[in-house]
N, C-alpha and C. Protein backbone atom coordinates (compact mmCIF):
# COMPACT_ATOMS: atom_id res chain seq x y z
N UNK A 1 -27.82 5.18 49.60
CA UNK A 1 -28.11 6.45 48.94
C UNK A 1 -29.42 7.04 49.45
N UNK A 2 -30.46 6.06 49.36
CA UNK A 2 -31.98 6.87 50.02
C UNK A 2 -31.27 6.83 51.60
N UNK A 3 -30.87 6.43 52.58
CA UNK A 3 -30.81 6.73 53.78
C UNK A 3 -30.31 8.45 53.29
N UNK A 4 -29.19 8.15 53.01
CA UNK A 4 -28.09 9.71 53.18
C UNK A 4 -29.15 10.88 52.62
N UNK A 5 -29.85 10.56 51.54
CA UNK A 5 -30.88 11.50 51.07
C UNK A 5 -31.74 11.80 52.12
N UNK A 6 -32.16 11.24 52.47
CA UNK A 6 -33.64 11.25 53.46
C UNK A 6 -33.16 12.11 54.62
N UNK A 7 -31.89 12.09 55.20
CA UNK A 7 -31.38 13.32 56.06
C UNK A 7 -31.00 14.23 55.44
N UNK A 8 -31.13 14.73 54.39
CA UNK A 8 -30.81 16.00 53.76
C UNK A 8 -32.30 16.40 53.32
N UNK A 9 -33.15 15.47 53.61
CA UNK A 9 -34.55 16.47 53.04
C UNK A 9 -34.94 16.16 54.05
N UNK A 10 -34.79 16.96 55.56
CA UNK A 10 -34.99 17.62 56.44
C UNK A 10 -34.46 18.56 56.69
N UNK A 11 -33.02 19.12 55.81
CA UNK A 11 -32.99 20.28 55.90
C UNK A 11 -33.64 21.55 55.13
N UNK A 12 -32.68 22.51 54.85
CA UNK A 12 -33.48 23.93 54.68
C UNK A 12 -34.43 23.80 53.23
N UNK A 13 -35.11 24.34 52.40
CA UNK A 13 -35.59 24.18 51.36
C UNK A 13 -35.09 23.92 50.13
N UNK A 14 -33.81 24.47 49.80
CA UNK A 14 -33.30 24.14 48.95
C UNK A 14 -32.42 22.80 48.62
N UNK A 15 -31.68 22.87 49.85
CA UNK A 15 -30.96 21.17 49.96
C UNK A 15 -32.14 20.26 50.03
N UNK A 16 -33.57 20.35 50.76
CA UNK A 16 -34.58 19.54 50.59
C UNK A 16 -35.43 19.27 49.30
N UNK A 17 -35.17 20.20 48.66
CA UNK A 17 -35.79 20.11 47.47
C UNK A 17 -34.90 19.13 46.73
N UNK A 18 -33.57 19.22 46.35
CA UNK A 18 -32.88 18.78 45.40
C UNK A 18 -32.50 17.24 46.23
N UNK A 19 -32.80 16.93 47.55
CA UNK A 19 -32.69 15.39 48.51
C UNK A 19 -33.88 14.89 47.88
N UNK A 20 -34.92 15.92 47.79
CA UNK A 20 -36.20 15.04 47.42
C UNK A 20 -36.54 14.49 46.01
N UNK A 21 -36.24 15.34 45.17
CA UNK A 21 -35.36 15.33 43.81
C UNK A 21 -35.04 13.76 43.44
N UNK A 22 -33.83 13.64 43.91
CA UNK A 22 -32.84 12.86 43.75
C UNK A 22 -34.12 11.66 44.18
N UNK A 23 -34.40 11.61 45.21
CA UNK A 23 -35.30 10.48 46.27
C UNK A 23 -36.46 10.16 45.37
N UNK A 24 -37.14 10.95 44.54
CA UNK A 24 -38.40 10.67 43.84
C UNK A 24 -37.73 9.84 42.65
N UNK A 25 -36.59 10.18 42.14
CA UNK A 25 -36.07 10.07 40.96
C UNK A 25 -35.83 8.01 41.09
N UNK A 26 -34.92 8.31 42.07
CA UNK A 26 -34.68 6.91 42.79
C UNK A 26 -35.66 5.83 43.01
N UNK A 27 -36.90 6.25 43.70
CA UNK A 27 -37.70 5.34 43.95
C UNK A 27 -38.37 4.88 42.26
N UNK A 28 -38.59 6.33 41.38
CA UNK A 28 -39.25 5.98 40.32
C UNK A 28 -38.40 4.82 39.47
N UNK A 29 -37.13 5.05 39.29
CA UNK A 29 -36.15 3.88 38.35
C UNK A 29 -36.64 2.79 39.33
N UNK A 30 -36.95 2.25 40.64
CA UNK A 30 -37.54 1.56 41.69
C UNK A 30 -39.13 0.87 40.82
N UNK A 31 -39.79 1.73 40.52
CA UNK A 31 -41.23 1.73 40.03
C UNK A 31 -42.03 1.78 41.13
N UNK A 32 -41.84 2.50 42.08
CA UNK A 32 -42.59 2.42 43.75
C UNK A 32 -42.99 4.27 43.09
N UNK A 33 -44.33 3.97 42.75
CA UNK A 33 -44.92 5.36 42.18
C UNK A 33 -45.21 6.08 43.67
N UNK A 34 -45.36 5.24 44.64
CA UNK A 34 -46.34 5.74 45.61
C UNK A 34 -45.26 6.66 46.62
N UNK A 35 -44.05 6.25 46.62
CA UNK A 35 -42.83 6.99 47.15
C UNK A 35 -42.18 8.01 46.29
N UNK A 36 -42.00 7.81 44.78
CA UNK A 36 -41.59 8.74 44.24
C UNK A 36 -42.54 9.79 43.95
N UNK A 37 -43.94 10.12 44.35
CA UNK A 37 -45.03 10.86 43.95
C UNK A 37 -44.60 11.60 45.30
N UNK A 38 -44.57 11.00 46.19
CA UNK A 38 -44.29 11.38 47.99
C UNK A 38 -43.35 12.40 47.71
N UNK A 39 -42.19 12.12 47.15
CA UNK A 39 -40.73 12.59 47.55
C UNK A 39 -40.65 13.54 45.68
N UNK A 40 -41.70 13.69 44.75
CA UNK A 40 -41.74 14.71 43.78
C UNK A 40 -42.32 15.71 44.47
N UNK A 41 -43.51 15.97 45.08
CA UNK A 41 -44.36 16.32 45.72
C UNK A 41 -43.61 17.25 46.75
N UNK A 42 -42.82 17.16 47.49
CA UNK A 42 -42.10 17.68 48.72
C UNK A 42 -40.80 18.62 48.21
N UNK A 43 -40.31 17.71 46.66
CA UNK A 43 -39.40 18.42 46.01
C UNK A 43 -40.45 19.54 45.39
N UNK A 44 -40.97 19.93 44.66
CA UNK A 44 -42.08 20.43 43.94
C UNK A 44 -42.08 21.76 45.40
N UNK A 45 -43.06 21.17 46.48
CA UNK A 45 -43.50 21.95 47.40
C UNK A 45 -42.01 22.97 47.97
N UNK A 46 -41.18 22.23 47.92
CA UNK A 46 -39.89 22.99 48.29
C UNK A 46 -39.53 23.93 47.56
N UNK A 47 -39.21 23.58 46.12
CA UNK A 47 -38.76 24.93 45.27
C UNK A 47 -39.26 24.68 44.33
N UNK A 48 -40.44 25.47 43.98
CA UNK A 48 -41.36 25.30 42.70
C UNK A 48 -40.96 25.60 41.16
N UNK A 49 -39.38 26.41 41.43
CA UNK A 49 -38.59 26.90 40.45
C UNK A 49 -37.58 26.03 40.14
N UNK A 50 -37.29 24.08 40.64
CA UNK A 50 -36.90 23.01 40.42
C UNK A 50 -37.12 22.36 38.82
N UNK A 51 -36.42 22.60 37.96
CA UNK A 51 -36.78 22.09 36.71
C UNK A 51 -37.10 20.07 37.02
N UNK A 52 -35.78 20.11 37.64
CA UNK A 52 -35.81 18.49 37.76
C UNK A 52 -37.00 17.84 38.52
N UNK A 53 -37.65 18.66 39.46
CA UNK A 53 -38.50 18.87 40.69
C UNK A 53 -39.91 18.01 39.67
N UNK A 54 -39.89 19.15 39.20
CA UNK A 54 -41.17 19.52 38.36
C UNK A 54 -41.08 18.39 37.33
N UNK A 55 -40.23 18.00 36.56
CA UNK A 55 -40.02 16.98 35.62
C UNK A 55 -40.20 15.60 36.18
N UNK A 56 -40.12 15.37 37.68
CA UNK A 56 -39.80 14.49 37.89
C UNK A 56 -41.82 14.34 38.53
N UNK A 57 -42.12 14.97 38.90
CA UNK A 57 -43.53 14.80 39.08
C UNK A 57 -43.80 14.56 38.00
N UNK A 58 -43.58 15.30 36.84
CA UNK A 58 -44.38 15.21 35.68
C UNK A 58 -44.66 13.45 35.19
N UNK A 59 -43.02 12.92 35.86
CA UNK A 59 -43.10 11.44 35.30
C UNK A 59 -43.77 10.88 36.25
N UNK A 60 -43.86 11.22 37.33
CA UNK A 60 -44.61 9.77 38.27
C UNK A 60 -46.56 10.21 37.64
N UNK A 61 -46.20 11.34 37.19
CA UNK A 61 -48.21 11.67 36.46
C UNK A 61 -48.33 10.83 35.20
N UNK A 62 -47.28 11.17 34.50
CA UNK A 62 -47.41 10.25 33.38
C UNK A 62 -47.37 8.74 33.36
N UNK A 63 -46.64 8.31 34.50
CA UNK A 63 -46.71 6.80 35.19
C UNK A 63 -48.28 6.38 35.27
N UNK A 64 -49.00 7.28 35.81
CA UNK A 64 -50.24 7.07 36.43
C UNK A 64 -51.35 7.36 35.09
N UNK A 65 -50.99 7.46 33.94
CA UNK A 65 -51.67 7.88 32.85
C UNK A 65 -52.27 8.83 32.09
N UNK A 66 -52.14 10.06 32.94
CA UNK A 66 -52.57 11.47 33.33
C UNK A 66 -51.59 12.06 32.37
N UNK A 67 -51.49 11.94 31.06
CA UNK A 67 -50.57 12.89 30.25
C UNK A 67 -50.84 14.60 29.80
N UNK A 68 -52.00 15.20 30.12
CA UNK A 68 -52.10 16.15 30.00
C UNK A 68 -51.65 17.14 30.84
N UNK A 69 -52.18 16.63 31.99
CA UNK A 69 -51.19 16.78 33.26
C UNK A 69 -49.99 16.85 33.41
N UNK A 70 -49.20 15.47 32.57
CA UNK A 70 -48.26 15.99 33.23
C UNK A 70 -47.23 16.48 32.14
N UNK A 71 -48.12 16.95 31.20
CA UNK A 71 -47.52 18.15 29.67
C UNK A 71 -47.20 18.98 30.77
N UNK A 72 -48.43 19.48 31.37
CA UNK A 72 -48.11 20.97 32.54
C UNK A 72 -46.88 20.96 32.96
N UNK A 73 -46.78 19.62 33.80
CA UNK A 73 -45.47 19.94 34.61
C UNK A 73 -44.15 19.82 33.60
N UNK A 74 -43.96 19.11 32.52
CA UNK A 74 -43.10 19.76 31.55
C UNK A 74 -43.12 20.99 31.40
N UNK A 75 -43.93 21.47 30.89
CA UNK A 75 -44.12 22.76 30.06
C UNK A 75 -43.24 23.91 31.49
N UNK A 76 -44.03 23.51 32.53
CA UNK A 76 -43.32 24.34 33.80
C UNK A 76 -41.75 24.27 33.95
N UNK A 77 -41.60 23.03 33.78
CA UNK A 77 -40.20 22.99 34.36
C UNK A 77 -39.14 23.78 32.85
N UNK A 78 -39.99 23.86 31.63
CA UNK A 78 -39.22 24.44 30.17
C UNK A 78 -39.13 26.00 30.65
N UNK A 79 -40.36 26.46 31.16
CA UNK A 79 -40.27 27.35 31.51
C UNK A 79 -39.09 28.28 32.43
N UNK A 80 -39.14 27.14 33.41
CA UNK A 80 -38.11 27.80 34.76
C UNK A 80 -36.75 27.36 33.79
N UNK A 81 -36.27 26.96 33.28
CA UNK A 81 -35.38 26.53 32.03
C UNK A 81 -35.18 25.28 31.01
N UNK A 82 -35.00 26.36 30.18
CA UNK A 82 -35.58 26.39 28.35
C UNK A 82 -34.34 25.25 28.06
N UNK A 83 -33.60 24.88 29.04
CA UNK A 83 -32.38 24.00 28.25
C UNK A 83 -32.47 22.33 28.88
N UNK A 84 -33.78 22.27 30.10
CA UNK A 84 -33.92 21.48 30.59
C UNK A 84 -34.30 20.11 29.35
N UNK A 85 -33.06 19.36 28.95
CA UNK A 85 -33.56 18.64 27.81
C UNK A 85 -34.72 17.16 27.93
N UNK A 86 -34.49 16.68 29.61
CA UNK A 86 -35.32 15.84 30.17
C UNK A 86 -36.64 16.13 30.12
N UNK A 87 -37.17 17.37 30.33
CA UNK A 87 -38.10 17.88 30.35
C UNK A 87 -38.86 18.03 28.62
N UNK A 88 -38.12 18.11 28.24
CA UNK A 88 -38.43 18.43 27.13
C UNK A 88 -38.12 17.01 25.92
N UNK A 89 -37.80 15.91 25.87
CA UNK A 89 -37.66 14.73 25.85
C UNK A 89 -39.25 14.03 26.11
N UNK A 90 -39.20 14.94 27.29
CA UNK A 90 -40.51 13.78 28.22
C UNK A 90 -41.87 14.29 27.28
N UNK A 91 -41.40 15.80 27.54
CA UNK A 91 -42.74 16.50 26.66
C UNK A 91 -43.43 15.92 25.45
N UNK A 92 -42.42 15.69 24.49
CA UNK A 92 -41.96 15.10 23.44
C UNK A 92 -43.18 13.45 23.13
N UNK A 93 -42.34 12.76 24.52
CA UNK A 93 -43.09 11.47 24.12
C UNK A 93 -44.70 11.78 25.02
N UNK A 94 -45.21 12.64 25.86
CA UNK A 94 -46.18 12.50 26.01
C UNK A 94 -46.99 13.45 24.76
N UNK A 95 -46.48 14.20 24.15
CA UNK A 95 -47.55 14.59 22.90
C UNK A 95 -47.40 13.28 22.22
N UNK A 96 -46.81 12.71 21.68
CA UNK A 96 -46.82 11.60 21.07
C UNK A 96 -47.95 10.42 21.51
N UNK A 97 -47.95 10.42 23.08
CA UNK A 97 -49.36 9.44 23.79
C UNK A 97 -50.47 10.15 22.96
N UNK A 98 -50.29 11.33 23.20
CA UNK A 98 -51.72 12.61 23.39
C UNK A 98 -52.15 12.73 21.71
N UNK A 99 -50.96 12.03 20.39
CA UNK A 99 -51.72 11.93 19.11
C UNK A 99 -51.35 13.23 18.62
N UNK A 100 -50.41 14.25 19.50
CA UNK A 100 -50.69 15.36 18.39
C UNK A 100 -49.02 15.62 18.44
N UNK A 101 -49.08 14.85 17.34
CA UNK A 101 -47.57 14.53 16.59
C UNK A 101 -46.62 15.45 16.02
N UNK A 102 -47.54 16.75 15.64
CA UNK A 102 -46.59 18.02 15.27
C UNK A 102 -46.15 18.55 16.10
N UNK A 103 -46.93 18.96 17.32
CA UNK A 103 -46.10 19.19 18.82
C UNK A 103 -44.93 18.35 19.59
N UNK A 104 -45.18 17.00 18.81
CA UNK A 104 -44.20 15.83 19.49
C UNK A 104 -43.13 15.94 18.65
N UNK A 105 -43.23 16.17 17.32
CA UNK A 105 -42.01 16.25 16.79
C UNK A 105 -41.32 17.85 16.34
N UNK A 106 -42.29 19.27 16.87
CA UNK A 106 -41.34 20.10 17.36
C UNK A 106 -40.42 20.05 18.41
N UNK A 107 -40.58 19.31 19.64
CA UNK A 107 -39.82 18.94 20.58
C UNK A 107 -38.79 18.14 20.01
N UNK A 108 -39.04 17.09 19.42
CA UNK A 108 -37.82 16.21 19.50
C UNK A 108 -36.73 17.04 18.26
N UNK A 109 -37.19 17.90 17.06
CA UNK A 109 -36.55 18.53 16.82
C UNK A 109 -35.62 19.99 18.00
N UNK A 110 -36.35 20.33 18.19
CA UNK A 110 -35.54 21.35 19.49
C UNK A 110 -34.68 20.81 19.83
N UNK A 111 -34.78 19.60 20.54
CA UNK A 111 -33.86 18.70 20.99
C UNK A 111 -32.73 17.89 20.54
N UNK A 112 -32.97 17.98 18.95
CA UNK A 112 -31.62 17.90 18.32
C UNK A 112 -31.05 18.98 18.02
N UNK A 113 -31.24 20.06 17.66
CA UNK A 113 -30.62 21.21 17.79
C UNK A 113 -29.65 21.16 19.19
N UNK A 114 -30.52 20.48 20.18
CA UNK A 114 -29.25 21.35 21.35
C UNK A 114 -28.30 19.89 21.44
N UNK A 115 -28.95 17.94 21.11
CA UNK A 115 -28.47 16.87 21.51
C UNK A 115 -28.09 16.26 20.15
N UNK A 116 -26.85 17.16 19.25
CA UNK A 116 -27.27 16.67 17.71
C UNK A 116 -26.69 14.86 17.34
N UNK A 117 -25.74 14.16 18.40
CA UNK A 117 -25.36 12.78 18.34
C UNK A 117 -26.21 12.02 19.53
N UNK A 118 -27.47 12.56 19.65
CA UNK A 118 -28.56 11.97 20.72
C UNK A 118 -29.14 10.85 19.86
N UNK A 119 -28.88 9.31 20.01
CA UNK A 119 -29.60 8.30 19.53
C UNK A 119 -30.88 8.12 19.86
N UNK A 120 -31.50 8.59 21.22
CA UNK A 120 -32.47 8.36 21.43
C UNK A 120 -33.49 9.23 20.45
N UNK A 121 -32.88 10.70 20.74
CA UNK A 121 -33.87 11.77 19.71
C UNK A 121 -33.80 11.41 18.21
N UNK A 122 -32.89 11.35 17.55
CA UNK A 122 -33.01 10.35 16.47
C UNK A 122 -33.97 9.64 15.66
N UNK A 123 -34.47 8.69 17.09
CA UNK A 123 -34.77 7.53 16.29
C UNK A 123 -36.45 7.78 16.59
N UNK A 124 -36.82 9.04 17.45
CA UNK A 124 -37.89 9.63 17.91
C UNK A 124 -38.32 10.63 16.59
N UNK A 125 -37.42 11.34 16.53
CA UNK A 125 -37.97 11.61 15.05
C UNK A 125 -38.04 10.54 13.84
N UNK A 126 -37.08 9.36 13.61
CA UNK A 126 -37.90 8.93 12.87
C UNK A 126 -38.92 7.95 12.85
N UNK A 127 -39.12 8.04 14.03
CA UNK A 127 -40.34 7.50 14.50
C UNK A 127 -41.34 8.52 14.11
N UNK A 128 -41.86 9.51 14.53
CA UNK A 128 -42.76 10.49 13.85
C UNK A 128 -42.46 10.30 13.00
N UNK A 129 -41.71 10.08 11.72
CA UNK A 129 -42.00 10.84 10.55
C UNK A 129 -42.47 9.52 9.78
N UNK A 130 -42.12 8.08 10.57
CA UNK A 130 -43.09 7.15 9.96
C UNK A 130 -44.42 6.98 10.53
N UNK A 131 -44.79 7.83 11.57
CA UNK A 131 -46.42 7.58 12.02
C UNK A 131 -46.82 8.21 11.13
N UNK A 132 -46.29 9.65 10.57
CA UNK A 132 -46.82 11.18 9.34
C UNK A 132 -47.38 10.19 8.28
N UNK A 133 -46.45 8.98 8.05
CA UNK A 133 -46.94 8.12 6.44
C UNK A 133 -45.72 8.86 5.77
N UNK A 134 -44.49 9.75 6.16
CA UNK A 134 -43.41 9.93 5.40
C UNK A 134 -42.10 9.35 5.32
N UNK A 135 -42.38 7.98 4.68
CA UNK A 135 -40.98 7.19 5.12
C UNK A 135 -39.52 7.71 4.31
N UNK A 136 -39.59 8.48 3.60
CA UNK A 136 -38.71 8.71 3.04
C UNK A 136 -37.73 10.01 4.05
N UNK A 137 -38.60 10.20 5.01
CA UNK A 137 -37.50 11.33 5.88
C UNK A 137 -37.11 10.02 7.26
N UNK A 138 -38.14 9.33 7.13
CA UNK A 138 -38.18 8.19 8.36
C UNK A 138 -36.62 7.64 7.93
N UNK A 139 -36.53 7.27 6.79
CA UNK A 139 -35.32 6.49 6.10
C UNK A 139 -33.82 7.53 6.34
N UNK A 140 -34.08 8.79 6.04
CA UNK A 140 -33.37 9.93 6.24
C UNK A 140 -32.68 9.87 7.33
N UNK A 141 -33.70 10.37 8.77
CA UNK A 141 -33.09 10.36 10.01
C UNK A 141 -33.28 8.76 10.43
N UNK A 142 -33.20 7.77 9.96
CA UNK A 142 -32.27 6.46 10.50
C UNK A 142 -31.16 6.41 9.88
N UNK A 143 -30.86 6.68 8.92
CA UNK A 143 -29.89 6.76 8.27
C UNK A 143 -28.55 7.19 9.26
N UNK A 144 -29.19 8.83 9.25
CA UNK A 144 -28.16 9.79 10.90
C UNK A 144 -28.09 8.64 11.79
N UNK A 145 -29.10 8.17 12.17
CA UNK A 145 -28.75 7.03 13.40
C UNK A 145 -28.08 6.11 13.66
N UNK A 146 -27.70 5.16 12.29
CA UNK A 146 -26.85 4.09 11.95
C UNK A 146 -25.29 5.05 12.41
N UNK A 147 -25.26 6.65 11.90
CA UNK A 147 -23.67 6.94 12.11
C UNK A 147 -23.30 6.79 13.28
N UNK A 148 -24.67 7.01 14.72
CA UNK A 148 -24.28 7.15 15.97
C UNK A 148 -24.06 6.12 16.47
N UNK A 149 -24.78 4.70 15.99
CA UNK A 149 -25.01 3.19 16.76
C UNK A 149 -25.04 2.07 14.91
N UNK A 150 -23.97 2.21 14.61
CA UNK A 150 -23.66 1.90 13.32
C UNK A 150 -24.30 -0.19 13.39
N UNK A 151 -24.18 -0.40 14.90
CA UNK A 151 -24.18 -1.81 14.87
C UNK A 151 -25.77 -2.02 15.83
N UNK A 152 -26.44 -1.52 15.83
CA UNK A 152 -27.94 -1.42 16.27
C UNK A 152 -28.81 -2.31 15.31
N UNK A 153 -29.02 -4.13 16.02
CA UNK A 153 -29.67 -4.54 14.60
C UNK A 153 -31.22 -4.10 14.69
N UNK A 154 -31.78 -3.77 15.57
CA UNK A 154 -32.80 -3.06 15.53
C UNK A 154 -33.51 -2.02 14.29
N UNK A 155 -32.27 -0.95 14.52
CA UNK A 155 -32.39 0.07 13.70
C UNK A 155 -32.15 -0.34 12.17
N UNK A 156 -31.28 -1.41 12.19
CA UNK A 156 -31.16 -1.90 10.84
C UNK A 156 -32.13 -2.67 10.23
N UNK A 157 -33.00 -3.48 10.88
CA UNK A 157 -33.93 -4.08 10.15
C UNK A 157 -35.06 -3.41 9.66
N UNK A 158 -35.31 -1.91 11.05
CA UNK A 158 -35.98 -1.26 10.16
C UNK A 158 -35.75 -0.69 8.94
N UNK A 159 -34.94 0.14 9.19
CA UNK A 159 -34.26 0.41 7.75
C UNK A 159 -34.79 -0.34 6.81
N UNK A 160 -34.39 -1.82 6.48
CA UNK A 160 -34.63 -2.68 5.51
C UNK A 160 -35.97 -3.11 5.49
N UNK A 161 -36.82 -2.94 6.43
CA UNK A 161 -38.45 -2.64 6.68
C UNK A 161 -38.78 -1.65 5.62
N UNK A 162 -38.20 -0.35 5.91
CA UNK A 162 -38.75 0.58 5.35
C UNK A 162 -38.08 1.00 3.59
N UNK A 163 -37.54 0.30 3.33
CA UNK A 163 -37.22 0.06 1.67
C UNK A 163 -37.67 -1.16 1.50
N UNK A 164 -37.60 -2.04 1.93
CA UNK A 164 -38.62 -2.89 1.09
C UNK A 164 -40.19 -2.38 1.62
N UNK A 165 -40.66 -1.82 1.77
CA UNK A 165 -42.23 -1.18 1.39
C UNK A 165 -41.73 -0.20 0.40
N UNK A 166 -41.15 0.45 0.43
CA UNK A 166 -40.32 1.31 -0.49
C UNK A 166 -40.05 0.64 -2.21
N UNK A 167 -40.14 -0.76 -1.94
CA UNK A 167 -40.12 -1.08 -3.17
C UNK A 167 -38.78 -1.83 -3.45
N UNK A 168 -37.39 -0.97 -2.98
CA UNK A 168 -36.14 -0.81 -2.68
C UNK A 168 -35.23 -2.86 -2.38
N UNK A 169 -35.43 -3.30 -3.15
CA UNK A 169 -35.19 -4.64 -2.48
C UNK A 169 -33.59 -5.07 -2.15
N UNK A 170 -32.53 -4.37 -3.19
CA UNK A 170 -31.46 -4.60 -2.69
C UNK A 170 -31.21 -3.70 -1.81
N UNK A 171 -31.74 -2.50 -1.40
CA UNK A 171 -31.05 -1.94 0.26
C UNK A 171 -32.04 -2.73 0.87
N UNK A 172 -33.20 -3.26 0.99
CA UNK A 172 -33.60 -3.68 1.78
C UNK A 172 -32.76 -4.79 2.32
N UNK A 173 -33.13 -5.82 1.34
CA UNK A 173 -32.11 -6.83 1.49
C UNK A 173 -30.38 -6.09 2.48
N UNK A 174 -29.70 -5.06 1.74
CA UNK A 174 -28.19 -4.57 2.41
C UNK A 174 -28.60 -4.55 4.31
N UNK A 175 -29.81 -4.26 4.26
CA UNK A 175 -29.84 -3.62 5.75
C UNK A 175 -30.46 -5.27 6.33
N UNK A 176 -31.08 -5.61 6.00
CA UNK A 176 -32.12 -6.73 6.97
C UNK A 176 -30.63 -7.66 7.14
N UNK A 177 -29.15 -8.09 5.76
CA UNK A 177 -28.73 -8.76 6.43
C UNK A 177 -27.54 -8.37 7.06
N UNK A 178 -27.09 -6.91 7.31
CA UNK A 178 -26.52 -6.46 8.49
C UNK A 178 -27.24 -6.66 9.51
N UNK A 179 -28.73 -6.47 9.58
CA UNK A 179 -28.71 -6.47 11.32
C UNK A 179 -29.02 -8.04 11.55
N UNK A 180 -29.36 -9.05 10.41
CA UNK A 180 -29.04 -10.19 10.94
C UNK A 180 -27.93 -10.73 11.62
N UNK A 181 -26.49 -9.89 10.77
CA UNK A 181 -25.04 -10.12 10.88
C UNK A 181 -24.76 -9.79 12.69
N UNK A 182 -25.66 -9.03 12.91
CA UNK A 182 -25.28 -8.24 14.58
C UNK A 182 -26.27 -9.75 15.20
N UNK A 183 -27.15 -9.73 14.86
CA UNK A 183 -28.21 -10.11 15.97
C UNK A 183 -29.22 -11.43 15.15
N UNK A 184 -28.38 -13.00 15.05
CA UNK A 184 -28.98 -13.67 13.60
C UNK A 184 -29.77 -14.38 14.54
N UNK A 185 -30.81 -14.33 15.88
CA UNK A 185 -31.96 -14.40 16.38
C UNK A 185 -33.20 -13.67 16.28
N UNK A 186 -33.26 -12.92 15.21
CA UNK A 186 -34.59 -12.22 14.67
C UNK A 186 -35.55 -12.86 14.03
N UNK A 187 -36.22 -13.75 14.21
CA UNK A 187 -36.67 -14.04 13.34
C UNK A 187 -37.71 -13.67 11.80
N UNK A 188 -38.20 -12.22 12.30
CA UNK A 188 -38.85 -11.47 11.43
C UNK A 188 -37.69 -11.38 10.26
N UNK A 189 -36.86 -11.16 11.01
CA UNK A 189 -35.33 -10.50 9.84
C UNK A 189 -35.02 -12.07 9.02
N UNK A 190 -35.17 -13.30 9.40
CA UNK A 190 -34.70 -14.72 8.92
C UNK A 190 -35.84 -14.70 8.08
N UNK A 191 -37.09 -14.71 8.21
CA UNK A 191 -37.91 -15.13 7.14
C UNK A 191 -37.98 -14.15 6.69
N UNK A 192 -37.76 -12.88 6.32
CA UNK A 192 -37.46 -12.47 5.42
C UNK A 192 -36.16 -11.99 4.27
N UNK A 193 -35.46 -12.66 5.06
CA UNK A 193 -34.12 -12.88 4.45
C UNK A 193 -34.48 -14.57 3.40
N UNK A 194 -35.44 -15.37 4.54
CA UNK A 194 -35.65 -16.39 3.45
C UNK A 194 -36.49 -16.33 2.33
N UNK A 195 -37.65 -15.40 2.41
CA UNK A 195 -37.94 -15.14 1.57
C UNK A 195 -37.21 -14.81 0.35
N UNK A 196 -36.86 -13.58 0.53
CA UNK A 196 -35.59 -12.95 -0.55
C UNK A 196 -34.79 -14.02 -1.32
N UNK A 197 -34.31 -14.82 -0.57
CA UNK A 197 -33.70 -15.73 -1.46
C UNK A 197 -34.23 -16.30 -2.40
N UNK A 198 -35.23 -16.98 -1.60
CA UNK A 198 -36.48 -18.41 -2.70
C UNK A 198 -36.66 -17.27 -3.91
N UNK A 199 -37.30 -16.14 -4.00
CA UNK A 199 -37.25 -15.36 -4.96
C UNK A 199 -36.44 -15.15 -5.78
């Protein structure tokens, strides 16, 4: 795949842009920052009106720790288009680095509007809404989440995390021993399932 790419970003600008594209994208799932920065860079320089172009720099910046930075190149690539949901995903979790959580979770809302059975956005909002200190919407949108990935013991123990602080001991208890039922190597989820009992 990088050979066949790498002769198409020698041609004209546009096929080079979207070879280089693809090539930055590649090396980055790779984690070779130093090739996919190369081959964002050339995509970028090729057609600056590249949503993916631009998104895809944005990640090898954010690789490198530079999140303000590479808000920009989000924000650019939302710009050249508003439906680019990668872009706007990414945006998402770098306000979230950057602490300013109402911007992170206008994005990930946007983003259910357009991705409304998106597990990932989901569980991103209720992730914000338990950093806010509001577990009761946190509980809300996991709730939505269980419909999309009903057998996620992950998502289930939080759940039962977040009612028992809640107070809530038999959903807690309902959820901690479903996702034991998926996944009975947790051990956070066992001692507190043993707990519960001795009680």
């Amino acid at each position: 795949a990088v050979a066949t790419l790498k002769t198409f970003a020698k041609k004209d600008s546009r096929v080079k842009s979207a070879a280089a594209t693809n090539l930055s994208f590649l090396y980055y799932l790779e984690n070779d920052l130093a090739q996919a920065t190369k081959y964002a860079d050339l995509a970028v320089n090729s057609d600056r009106y590249n949503p993916a172009a631009l998104t895809n720099k944005g990640n090898t910046i954010f690789a490198n720790g530079d999140y303000e930075k590479a808000a920009e190149f989000y924000k650019e690539a939302l710009r050249n288009d508003s439906s680019c949901t990668e872009a706007l995903y990414n945006l998402g979790l770098t306000y979230k680095k950057l602490s300013r959580i109402d911007e992170a979770l206008d994005c990930f809302l946007k983003l259910h509007a357009i991705l409304q059975n998106s597990a990932e956005v989901l569980h991103q909002i209720a992730n914000i809404y338990e950093i806010m200190g509001d577990p009761n919407q946190a509980i809300e949108w996991l709730l939505q989440l269980t419909s999309v990935v009903p057998t996620d013991p992950h998502v289930l123990s939080k759940l039962g995390k977040l009612y028992d602080n809640e107070g809530d001991k038999s959903q807690a208890f309902h959820y901690y021993y479903e996702s034991y039922r998926y996944f009975p190597s947790n051990i956070e989820v066992i001692e507190w399932l043993g707990a519960y009992y001795v009680n």
